[in-house]
Protein backbone atom coordinates (compact mmCIF):
# COMPACT_ATOMS: atom_id res chain seq x y z
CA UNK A 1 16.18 -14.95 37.33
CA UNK A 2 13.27 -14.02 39.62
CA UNK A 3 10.25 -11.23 40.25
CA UNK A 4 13.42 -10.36 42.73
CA UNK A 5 16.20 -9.65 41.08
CA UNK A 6 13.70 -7.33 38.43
CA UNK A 7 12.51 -5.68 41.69
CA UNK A 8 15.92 -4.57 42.88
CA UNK A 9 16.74 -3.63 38.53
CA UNK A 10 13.85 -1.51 39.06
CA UNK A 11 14.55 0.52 42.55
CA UNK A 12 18.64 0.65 41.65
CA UNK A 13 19.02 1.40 37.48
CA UNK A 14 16.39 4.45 37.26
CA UNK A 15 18.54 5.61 33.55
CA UNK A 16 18.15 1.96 32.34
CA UNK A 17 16.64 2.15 28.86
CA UNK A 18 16.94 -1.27 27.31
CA UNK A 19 15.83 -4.74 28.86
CA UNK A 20 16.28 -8.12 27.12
CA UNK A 21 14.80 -10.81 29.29
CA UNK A 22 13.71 -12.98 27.21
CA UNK A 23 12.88 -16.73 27.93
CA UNK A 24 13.85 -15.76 31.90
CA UNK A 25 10.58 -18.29 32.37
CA UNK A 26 10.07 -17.15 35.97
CA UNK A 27 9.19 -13.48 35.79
CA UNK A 28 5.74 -12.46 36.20
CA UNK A 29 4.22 -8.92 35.81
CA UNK A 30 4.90 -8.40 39.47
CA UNK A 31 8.67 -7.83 38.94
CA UNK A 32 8.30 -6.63 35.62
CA UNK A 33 5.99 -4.19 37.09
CA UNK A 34 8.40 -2.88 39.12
CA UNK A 35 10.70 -2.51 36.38
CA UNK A 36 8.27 0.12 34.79
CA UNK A 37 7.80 1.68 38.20
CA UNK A 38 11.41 2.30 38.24
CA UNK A 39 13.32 2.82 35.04
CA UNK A 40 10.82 5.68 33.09
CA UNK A 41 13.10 6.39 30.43
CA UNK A 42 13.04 2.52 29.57
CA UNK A 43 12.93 2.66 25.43
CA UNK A 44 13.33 -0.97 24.80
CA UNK A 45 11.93 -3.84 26.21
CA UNK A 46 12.18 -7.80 25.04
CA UNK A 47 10.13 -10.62 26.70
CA UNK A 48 9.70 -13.33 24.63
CA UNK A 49 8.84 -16.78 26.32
CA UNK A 50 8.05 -14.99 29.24
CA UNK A 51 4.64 -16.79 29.18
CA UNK A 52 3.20 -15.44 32.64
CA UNK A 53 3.67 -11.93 31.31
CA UNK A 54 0.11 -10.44 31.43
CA UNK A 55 -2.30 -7.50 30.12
CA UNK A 56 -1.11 -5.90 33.54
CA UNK A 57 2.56 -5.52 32.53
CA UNK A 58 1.28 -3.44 29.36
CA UNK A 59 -0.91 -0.91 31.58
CA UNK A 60 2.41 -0.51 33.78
CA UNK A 61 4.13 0.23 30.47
CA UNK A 62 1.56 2.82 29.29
CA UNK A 63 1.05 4.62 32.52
CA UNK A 64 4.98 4.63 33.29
CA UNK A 65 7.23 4.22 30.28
CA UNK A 66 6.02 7.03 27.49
CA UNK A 67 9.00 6.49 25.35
CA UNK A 68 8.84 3.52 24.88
CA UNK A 69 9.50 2.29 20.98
CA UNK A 70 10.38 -1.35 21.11
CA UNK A 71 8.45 -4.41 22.60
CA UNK A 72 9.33 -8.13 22.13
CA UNK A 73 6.29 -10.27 23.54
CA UNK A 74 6.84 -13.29 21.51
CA UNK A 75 4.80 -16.22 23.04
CA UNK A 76 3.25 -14.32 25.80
CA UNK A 77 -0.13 -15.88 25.07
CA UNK A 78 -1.70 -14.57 27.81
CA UNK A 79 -1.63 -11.02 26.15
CA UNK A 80 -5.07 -9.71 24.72
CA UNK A 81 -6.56 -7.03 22.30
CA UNK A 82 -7.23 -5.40 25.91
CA UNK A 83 -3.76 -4.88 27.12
CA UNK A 84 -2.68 -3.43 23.45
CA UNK A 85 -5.33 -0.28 23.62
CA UNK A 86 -3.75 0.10 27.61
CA UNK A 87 -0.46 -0.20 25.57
CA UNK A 88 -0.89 2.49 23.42
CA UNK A 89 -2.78 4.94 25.43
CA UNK A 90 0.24 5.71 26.79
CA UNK A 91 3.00 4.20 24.68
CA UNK A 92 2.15 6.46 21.43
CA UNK A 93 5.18 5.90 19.39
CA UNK A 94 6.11 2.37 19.16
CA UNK A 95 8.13 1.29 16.59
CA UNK A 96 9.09 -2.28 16.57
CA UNK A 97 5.99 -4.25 18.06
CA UNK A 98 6.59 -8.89 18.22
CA UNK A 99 3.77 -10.46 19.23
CA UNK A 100 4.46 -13.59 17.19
CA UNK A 101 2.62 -16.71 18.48
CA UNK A 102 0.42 -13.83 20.54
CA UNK A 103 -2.37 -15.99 20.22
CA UNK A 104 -4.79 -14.34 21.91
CA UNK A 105 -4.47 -11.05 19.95
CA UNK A 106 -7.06 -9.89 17.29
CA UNK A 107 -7.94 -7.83 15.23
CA UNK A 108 -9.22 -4.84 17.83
CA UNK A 109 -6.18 -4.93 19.37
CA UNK A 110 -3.85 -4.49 16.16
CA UNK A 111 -6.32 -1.44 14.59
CA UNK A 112 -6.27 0.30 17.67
CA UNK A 113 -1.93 -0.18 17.99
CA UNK A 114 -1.91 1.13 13.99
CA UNK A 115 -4.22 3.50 14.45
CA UNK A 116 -2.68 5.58 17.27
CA UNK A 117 1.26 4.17 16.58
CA UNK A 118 0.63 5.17 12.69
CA UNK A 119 3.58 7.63 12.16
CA UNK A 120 6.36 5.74 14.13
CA UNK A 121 5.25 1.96 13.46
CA UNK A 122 8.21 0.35 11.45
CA UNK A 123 8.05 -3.55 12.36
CA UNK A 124 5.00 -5.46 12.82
CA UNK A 125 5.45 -9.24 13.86
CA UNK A 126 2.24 -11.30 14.17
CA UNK A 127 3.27 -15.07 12.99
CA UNK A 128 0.79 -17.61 14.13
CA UNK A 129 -1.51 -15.06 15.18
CA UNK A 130 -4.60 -16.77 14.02
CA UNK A 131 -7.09 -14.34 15.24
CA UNK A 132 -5.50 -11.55 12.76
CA UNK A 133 -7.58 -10.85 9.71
CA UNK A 134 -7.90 -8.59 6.84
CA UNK A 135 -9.76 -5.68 9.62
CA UNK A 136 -6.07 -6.18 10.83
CA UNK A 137 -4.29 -5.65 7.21
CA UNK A 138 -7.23 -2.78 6.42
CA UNK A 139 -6.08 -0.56 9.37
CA UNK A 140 -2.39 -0.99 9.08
CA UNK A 141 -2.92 -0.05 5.18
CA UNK A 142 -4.89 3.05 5.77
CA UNK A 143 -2.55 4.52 8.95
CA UNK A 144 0.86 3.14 8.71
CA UNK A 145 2.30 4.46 5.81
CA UNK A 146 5.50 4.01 7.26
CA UNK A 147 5.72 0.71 7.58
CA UNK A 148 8.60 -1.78 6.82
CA UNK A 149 8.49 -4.83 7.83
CA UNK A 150 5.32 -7.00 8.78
CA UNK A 151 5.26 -10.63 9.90
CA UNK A 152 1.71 -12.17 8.58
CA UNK A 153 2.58 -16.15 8.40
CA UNK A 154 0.20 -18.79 10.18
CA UNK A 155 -2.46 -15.58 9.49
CA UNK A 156 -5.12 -18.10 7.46
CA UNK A 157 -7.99 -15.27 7.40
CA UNK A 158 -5.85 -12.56 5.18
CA UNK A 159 -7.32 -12.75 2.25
CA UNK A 160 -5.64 -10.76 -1.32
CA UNK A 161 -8.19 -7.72 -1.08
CA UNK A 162 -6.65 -6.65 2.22
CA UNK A 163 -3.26 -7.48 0.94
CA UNK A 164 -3.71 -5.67 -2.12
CA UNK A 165 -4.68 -2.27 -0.06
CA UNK A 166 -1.25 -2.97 1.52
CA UNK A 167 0.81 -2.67 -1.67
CA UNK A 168 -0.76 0.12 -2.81
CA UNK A 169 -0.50 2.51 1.07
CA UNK A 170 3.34 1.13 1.70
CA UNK A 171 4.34 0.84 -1.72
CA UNK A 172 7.38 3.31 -0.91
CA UNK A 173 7.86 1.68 2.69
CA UNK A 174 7.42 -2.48 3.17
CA UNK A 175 10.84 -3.84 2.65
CA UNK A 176 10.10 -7.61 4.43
CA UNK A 177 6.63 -9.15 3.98
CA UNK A 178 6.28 -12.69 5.15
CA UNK A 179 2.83 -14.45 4.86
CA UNK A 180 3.82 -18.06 4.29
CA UNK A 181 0.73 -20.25 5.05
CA UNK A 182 -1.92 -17.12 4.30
CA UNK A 183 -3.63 -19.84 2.33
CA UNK A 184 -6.15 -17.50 0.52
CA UNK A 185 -3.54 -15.46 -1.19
CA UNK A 186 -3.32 -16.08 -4.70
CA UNK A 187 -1.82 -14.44 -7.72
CA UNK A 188 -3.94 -10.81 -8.15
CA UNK A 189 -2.44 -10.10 -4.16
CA UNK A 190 1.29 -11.26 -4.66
CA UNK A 191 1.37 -9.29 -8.23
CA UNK A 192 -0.12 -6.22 -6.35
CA UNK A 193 2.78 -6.92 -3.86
CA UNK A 194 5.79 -7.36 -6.32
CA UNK A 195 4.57 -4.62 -9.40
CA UNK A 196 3.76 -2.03 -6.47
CA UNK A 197 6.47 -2.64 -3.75
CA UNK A 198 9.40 -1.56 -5.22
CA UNK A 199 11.72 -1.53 -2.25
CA UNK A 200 10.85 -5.01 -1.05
CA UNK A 201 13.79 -7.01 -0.57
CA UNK A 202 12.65 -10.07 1.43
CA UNK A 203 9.67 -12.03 0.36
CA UNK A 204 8.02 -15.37 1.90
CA UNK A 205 4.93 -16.92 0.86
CA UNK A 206 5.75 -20.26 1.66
CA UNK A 207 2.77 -22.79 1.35
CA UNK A 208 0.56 -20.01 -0.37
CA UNK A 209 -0.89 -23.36 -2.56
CA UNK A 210 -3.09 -21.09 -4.94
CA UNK A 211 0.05 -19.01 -6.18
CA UNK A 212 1.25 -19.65 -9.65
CA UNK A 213 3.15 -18.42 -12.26
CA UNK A 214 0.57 -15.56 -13.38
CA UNK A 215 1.68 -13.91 -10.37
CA UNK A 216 5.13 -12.97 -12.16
CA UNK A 217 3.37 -12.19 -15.57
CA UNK A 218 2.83 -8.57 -14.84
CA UNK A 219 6.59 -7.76 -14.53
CA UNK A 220 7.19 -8.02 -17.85
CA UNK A 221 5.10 -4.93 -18.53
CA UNK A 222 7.04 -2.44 -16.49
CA UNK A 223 10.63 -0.55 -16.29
CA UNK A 224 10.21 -2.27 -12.38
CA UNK A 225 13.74 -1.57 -10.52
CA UNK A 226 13.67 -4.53 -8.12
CA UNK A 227 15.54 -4.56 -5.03
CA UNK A 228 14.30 -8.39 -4.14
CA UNK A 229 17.24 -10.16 -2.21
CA UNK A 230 15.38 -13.07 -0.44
CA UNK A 231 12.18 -15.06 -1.98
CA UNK A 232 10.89 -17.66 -0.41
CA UNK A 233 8.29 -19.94 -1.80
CA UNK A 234 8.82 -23.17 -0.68
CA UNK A 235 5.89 -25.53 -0.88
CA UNK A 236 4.04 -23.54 -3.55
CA UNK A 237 3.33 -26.65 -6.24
CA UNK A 238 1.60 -24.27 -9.14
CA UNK A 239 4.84 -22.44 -9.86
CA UNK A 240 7.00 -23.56 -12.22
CA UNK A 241 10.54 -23.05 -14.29
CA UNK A 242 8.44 -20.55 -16.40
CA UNK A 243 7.54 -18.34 -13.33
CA UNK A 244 11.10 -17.93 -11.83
CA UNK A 245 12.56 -17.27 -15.34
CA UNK A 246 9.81 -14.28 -14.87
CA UNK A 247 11.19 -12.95 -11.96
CA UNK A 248 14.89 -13.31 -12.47
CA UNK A 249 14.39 -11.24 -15.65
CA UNK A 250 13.55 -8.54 -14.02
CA UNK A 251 15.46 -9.41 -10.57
CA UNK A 252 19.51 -9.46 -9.89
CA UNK A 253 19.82 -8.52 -6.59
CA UNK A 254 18.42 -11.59 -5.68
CA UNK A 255 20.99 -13.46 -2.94
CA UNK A 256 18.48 -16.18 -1.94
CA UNK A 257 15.87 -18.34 -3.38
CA UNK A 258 14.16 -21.47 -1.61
CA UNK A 259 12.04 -23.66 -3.61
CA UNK A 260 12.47 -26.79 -1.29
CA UNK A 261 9.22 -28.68 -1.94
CA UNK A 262 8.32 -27.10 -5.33
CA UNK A 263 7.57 -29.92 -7.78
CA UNK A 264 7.96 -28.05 -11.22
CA UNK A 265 11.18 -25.90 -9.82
CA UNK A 266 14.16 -28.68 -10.05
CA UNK A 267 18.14 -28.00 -10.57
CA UNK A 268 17.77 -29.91 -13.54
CA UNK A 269 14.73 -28.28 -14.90
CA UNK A 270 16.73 -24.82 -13.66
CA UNK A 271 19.53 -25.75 -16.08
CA UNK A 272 17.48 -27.43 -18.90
CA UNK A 273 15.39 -23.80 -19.20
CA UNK A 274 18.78 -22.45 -19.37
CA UNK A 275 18.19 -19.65 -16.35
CA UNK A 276 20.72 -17.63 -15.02
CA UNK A 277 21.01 -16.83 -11.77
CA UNK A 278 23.03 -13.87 -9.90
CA UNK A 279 26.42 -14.81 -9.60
CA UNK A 280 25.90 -14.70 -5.53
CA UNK A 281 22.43 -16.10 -5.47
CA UNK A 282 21.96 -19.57 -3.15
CA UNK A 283 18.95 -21.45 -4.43
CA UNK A 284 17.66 -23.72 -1.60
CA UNK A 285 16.23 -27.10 -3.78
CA UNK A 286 15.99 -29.65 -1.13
CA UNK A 287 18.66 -28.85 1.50
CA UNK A 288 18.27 -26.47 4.20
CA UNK A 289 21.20 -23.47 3.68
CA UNK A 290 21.88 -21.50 6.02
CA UNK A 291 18.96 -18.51 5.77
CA UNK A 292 19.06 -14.77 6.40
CA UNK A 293 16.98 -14.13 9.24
CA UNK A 294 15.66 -11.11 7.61
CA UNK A 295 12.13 -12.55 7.90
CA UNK A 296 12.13 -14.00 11.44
């Protein structure tokens, strides 16, 4: 698939309101371009691996495509903080925005996209976004009170006091918060997270090294209804038997648990602490089960 064949989708499909091209490795912004230029009712758009995709595509999108809600940019590192304020001077009611592996996106560029998309942002995907911070977390916490789902993992500068503000604005919203290798997250930010949070249902801090079992301590103090379904925590070697007996006293919803590379969290220690799981709950101990992609 070619800048010419997205040329002729352009001039020929002016009602077209979805477009999944992803990993079509030969587009460029030119026939993408044209794509805006043609199809103005175009709602939602999905371009991941399309790695020549450009800043120029997004002012297209902004002066062209007003309604449009959902944009899948996965990988497309040559996107900046620039192209996501041209984004969103025209495009003022995203909903779903992936910019996983975005690596050239900071935190300018995510404030300005919360700060004008507050009321419609839903999903916010920024894994290995490395130049993402807690400015980032701040301005999502104090505009998007509406928001569900946000992708934080390979995001080393978040730090628990930006996390914490997060709990507390979308308490009543965040339903999938992954931030597996945030490696300054410790306990205070994850208890914020699960005593606050009390929709959450899919939770990953994978390789958070600091987090241990105080982070479950505070759940025991509450009448906390807990819709958790997914926890992952592989690779976090300071929780033990103690903490996940914790959680699954005040958790049975939960449907899947991965402790793959958790030292003090064996089947054997499972069974000798005598903890019940839910009856449909897989725990993940060293294999590698087949996982809902809630948190992809």
């Amino acid at each position: 698939i070619t800048d010419r064949g997205l040329a002729l989708i352009g001039g020929g499909l002016p009602s077209l309101q979805s477009l999944d091209a992803s990993y079509c490795r030969k587009l460029t912004d030119k026939g993408l371009s044209a794509v805006a230029d043609g199809c103005h009712d175009l709602r939602s758009l999905h371009l991941a691996g399309c790695r020549f995709v450009t800043d120029g595509l997004l002012f297209s999108l902004s002066r062209n495509c007003k309604n449009l809600v959902e944009l899948g940019l996965q990988g497309c590192t040559n996107i900046s903080d620039s192209g996501l304020a041209d984004l969103v001077n025209g495009c003022q009611h995203i909903r779903f925005l992936d910019i996983n592996k975005c690596s050239n996106v900071g935190d300018v560029g995510i404030s300005k996209v919360a700060e004008v998309c507050s009321s419609s942002l839903k999903t916010l995907k920024l894994l290995d976004c490395y130049k993402v911070g807690d400015e980032s977390i701040f301005s999502v916490s104090k505009f998007c009170k509406n928001l569900e789902t946000l992708i934080i993992g390979g995001c080393r500068d978040v730090s628990d006091e930006s996390i914490k503000s997060l709990a507390a604005a979308c308490k009543n919203s965040l339903k999938n918060l992954r931030m597996d290798w945030c490696l300054n997250i410790s306990d205070s930010s994850l208890s914020c997270i699960l005593t606050q949070c009390k929709n959450l249902e899919a939770l990953d801090i994978g390789c958070c090294e600091e987090v241990t079992d105080a982070a479950f301590e505070d759940l025991r103090n509450g009448e906390i209804e807990f819709s958790l379904k997914v926890l992952k925590i592989s690779n976090c070697p300071k929780i033990t038997v103690s903490g996940i007996n914790m959680l699954l006293n005040q958790c049975n919803s939960l449907e899947y648990l991965d402790v793959r590379s958790c030292p003090h969290v064996t089947k054997a220690g499972c069974d000798e602490a005598g903890l019940v799981f839910p009856e449909y709950c897989k725990v993940n101990f060293t294999g590698s089960l087949s996982e809902p992609d809630v948190l992809v």
